[in-house]
Protein backbone atom coordinates (compact mmCIF):
# COMPACT_ATOMS: atom_id res chain seq x y z
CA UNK A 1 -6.68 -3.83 13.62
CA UNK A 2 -4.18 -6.32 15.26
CA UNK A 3 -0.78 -7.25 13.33
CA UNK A 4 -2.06 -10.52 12.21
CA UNK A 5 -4.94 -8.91 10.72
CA UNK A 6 -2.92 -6.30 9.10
CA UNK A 7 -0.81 -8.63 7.54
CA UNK A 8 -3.51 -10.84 6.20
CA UNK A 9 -5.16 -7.71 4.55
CA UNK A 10 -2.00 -6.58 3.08
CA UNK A 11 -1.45 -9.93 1.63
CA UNK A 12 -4.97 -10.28 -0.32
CA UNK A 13 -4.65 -6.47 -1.18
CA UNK A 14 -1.16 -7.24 -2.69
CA UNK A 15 -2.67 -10.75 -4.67
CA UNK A 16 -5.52 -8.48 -5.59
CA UNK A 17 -2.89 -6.65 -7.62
CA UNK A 18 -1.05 -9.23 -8.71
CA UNK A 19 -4.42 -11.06 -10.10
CA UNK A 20 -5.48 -7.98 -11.51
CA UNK A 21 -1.52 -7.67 -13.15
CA UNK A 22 -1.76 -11.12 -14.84
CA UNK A 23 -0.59 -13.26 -11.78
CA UNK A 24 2.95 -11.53 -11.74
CA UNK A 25 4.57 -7.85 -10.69
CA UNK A 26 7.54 -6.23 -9.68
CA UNK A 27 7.50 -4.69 -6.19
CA UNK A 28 7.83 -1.10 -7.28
CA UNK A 29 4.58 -1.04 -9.44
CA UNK A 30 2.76 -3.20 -6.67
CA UNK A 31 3.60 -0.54 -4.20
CA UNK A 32 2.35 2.34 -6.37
CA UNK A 33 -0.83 0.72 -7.43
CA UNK A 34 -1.35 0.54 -3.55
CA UNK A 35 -0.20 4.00 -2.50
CA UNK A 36 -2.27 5.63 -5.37
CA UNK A 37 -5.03 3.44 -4.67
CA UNK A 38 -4.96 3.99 -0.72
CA UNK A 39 -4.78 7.94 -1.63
CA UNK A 40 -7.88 7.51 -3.62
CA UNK A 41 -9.88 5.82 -0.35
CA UNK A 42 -8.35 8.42 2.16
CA UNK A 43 -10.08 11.26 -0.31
CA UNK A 44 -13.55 9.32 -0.28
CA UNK A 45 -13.44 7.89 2.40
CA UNK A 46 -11.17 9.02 5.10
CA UNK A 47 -9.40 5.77 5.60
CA UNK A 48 -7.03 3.08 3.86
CA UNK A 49 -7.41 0.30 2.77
CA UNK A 50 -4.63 -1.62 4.74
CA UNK A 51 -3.86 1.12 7.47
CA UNK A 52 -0.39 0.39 6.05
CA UNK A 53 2.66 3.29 6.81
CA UNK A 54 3.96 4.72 3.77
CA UNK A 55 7.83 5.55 3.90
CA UNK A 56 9.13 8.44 1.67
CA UNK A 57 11.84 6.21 -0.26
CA UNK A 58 14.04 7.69 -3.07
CA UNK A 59 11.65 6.13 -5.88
CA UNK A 60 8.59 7.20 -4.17
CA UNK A 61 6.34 6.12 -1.23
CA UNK A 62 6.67 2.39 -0.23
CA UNK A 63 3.89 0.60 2.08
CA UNK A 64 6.04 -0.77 4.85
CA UNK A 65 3.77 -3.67 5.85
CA UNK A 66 3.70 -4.65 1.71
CA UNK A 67 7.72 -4.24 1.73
CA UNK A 68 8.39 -6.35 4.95
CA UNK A 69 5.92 -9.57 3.72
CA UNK A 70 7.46 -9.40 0.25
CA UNK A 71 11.20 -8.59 1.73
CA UNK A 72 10.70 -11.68 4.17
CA UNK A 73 10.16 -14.10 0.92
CA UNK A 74 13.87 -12.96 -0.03
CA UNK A 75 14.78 -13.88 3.94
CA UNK A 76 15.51 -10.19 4.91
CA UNK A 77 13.55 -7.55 6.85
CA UNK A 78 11.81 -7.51 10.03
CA UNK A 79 8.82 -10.08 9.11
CA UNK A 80 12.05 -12.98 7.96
CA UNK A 81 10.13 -14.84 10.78
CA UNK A 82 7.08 -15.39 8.89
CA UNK A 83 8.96 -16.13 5.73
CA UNK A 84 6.97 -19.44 5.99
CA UNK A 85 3.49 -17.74 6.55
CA UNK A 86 4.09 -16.01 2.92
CA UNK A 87 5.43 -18.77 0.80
CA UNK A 88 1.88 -20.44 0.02
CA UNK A 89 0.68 -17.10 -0.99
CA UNK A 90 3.56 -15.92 -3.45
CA UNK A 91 6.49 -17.27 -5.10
CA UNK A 92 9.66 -14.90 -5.49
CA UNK A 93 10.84 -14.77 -9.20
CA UNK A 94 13.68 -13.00 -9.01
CA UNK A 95 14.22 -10.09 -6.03
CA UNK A 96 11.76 -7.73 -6.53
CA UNK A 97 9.35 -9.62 -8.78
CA UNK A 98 6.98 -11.75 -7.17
CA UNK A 99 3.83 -14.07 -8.37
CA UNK A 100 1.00 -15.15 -6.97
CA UNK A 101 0.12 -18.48 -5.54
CA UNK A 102 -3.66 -18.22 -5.00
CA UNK A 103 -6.31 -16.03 -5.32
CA UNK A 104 -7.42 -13.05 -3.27
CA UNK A 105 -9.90 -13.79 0.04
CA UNK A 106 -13.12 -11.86 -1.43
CA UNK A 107 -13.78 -11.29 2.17
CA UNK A 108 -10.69 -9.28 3.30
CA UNK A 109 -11.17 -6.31 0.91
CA UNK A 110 -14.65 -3.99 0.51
CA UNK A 111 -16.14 -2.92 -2.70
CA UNK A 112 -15.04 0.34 -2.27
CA UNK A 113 -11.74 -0.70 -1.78
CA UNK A 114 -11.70 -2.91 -5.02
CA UNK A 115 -13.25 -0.09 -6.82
CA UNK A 116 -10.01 2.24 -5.80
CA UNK A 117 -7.57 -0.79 -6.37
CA UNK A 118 -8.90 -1.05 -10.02
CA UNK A 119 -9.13 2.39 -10.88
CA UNK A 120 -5.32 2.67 -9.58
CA UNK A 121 -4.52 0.09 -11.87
CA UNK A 122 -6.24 1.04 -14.56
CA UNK A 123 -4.23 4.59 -14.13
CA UNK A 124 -0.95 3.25 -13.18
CA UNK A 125 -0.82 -0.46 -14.11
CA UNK A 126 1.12 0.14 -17.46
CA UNK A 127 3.40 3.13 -16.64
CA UNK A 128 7.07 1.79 -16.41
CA UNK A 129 9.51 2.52 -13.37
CA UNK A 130 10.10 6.33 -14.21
CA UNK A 131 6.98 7.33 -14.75
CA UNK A 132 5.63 6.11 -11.91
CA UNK A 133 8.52 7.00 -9.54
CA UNK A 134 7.73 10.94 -10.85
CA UNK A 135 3.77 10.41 -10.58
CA UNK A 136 4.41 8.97 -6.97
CA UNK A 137 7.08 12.15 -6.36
CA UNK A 138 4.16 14.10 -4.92
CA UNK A 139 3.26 16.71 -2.51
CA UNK A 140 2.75 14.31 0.11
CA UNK A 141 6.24 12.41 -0.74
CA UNK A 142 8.31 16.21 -1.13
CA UNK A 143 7.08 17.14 2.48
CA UNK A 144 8.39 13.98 4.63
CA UNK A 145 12.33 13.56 4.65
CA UNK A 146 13.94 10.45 3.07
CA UNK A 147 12.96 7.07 4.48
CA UNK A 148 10.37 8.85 6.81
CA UNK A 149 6.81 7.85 7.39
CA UNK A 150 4.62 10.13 5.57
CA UNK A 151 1.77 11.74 6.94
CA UNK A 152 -1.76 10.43 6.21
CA UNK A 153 -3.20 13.64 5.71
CA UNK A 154 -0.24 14.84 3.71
CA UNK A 155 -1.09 12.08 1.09
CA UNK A 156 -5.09 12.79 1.37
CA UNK A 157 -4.05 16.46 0.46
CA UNK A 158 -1.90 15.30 -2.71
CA UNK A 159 -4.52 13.19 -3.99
CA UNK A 160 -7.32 16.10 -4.23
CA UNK A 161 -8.85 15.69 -0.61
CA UNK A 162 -10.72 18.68 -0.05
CA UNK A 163 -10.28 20.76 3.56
CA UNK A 164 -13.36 19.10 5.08
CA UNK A 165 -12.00 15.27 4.43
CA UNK A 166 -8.47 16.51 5.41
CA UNK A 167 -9.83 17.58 8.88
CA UNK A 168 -12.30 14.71 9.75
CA UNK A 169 -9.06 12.27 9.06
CA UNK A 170 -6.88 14.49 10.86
CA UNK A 171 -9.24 14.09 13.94
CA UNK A 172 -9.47 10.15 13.47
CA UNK A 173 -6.02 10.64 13.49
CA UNK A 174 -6.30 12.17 16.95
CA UNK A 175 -8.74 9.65 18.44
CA UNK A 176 -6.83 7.20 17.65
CA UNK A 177 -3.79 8.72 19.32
CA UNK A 178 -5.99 9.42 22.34
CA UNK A 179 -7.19 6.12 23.07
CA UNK A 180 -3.52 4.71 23.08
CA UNK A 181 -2.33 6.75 25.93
């Protein structure tokens, strides 16, 4: 998946959640919906839903694609070049609560990937900022160091993946590694 097409995915998966919020949500809770919603796909179905990088941040793991669209709105990060690009999708309320603009792209996210998206917000939608920042403290967040990319299988193994789903993502893993070099 190229950047542009990462970056459109990660915007209708983050409007999903707002639409599914009530139009409005503070960054925090949008990024755990996401991580416990991309840890729910990686133990189904061996991928993620955005192929976003989680980073191991003191209030639990934050999607860095997610964190530099919404950060650019506020003109800061490493996306502030396509501050532009995100302003007819969200609207910055104050800075780290955002609203949406429009409506998701029905075509950018599957059914199973809605299906993990809803039950993640359905889990986590109404848990304030502690109690999500402890769920989110998991295995997967304790073993990467502060402000370090997590690993994928680390967070498939924290959200119940068993040992054969652990491996065959572990070897996409490697493929994927492989056909970079």
């Amino acid at each position: 998946m190229g950047t542009d097409d990462k970056i459109q995915s990660t915007i209708n998966a983050i409007l999903y959640v707002l639409q599914k919020l009530g139009g409005r949500g503070d960054f925090h809770r949008i990024f755990k919906v996401l991580y416990f919603a991309d840890q729910k796909h990686l133990t189904r179905y061996g991928s993620l839903i955005n192929d976003d990088k989680y980073i191991a941040m003191k209030n639990g793991p934050v999607p860095s694609m997610a964190y530099d669209i919404l950060k650019a709105l506020r003109g800061e990060g490493l996306l502030i070049s396509h501050k532009t690009d995100f302003e007819p999708y969200f609207n910055l309320i104050s800075s780290y609560e955002v609203e949406s603009k429009k409506e998701f792209d029905v075509d950018e996210l599957s059914e199973s990937e809605i299906a993990c998206i809803d039950e993640s917000i359905e889990e986590n939608g109404r848990l304030n900022f502690n109690q999500l920042t402890d769920k989110s403290h998991d295995k997967a967040w304790e073993k990467s160091s502060e402000d370090c990319e997590m690993k994928i299988d680390d967070i498939a193994d924290a959200g119940g993946a068993n040992k054969e789903m652990v491996q065959y993502i572990n070897e996409i893993i490697e493929n994927q590694k492989a056909a970079f070099q």
